[in-house]
Protein backbone atom coordinates (compact mmCIF):
# COMPACT_ATOMS: atom_id res chain seq x y z
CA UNK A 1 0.00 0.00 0.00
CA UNK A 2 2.80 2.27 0.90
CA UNK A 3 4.46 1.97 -2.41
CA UNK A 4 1.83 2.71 -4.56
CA UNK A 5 1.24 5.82 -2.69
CA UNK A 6 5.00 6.39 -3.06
CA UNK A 7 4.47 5.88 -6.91
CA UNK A 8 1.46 8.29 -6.90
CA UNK A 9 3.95 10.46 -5.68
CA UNK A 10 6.47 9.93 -7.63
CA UNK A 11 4.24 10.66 -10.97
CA UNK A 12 2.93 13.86 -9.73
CA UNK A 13 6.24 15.27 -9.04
CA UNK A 14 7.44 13.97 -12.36
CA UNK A 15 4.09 15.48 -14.09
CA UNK A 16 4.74 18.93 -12.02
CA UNK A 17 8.12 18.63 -13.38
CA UNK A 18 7.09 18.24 -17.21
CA UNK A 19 4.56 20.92 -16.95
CA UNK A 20 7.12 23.41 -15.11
CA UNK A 21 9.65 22.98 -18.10
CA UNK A 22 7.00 23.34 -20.78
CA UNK A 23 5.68 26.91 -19.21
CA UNK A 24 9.83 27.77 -18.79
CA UNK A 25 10.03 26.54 -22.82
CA UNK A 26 7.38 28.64 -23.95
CA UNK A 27 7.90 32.20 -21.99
CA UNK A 28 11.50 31.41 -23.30
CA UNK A 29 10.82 30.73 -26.94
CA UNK A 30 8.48 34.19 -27.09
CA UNK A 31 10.35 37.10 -29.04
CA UNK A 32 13.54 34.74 -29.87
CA UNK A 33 15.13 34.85 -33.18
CA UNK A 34 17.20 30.95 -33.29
CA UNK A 35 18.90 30.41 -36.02
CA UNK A 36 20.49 26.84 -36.48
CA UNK A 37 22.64 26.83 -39.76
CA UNK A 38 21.22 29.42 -40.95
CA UNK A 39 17.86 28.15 -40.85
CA UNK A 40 15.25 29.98 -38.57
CA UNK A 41 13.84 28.02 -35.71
CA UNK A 42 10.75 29.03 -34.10
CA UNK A 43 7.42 27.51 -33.19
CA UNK A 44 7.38 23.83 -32.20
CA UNK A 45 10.80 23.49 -32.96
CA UNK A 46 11.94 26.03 -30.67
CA UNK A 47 9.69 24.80 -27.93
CA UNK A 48 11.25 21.22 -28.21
CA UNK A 49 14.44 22.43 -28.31
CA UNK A 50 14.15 24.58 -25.24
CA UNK A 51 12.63 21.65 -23.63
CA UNK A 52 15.37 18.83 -24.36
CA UNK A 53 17.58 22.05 -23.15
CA UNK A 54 16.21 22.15 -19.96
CA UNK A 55 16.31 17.93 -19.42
CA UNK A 56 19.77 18.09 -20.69
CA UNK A 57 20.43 20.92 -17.71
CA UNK A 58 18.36 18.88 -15.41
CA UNK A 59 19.95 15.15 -16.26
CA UNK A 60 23.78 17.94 -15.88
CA UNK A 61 23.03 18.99 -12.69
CA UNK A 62 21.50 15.49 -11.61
CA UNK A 63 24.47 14.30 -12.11
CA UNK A 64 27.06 17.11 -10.80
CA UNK A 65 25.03 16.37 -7.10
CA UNK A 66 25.39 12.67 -7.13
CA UNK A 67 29.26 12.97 -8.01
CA UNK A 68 29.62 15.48 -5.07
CA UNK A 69 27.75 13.78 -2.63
CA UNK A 70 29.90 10.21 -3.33
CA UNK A 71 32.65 12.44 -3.27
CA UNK A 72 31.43 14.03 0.33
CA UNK A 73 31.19 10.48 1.46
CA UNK A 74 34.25 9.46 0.47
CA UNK A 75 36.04 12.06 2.28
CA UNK A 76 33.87 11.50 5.48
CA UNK A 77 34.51 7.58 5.54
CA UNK A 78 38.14 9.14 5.30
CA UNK A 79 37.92 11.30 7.78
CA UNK A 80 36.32 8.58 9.86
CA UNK A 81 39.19 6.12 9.41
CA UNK A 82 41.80 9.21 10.11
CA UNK A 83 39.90 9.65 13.66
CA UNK A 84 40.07 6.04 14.72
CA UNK A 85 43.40 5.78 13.66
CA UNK A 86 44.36 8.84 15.68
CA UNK A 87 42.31 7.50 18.69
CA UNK A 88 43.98 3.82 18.03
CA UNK A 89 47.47 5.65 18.43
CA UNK A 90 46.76 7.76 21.89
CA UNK A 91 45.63 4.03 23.34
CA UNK A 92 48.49 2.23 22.31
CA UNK A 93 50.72 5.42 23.51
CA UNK A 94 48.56 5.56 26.57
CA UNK A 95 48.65 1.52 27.27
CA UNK A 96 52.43 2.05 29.15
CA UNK A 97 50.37 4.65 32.03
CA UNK A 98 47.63 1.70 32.47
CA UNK A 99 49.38 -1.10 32.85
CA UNK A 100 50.09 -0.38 36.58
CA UNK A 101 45.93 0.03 36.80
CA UNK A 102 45.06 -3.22 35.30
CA UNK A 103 48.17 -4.95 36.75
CA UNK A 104 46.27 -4.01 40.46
CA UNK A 105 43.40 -4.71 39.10
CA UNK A 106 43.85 -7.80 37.85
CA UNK A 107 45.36 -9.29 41.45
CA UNK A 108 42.50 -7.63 43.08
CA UNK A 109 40.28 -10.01 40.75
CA UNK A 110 42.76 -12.90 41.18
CA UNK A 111 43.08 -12.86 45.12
CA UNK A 112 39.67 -12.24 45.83
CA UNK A 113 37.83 -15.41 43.95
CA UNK A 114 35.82 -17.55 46.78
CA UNK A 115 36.18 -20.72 46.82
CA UNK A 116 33.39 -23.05 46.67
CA UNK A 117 33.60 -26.76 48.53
């Protein structure tokens, strides 16, 4: 049930997103001379081609995001692996100071065990 409500979703947006690029296309195609080749371009034409423009810029900047973001990730798995390195380090460094600690607290745990008959 959830997905299909997703999917309803999913079309409107896609529907909204059609009919936002065809109103951009046409109050962008008004009062334009295009010339392709020397050929004018006006009319349907024109209104396709500013369309398949504005996918093209769509499917561009799509794309642009989703390299970023993997390369956002990237860096913060780095980052990650650079921190528990770092903390790895101070605990080995640190291990020399503790060793007195657990050493105590280790015959503490040894010397106090009951014994049971």
């Amino acid at each position: 049930m959830t997905s299909n409500i997703t999917s309803n979703k999913r079309i409107a947006i896609v529907l909204l997103s059609i009919l936002v690029f065809a109103t951009i296309a046409i109050f962008s195609t008004h009062g334009m001379d295009i010339q392709i080749d020397g050929e004018h371009v006006d009319g349907v034409g024109g209104f396709f081609g500013t369309l398949l423009g504005c996918g093209i810029a769509v499917l561009a900047v799509f794309f642009a995001l989703s390299l970023t973001g993997v390369v956002l990730a990237g860096v913060a798995v780095l980052l990650c692996v650079v921190f528990a390195v770092v903390l790895g380090s101070l605990a080995l460094a640190l291990l020399p100071l503790l060793f007195p600690i657990l050493l105590v607290v280790g015959l503490v745990a040894l010397f106090s065990r009951r014994k049971t008959v």
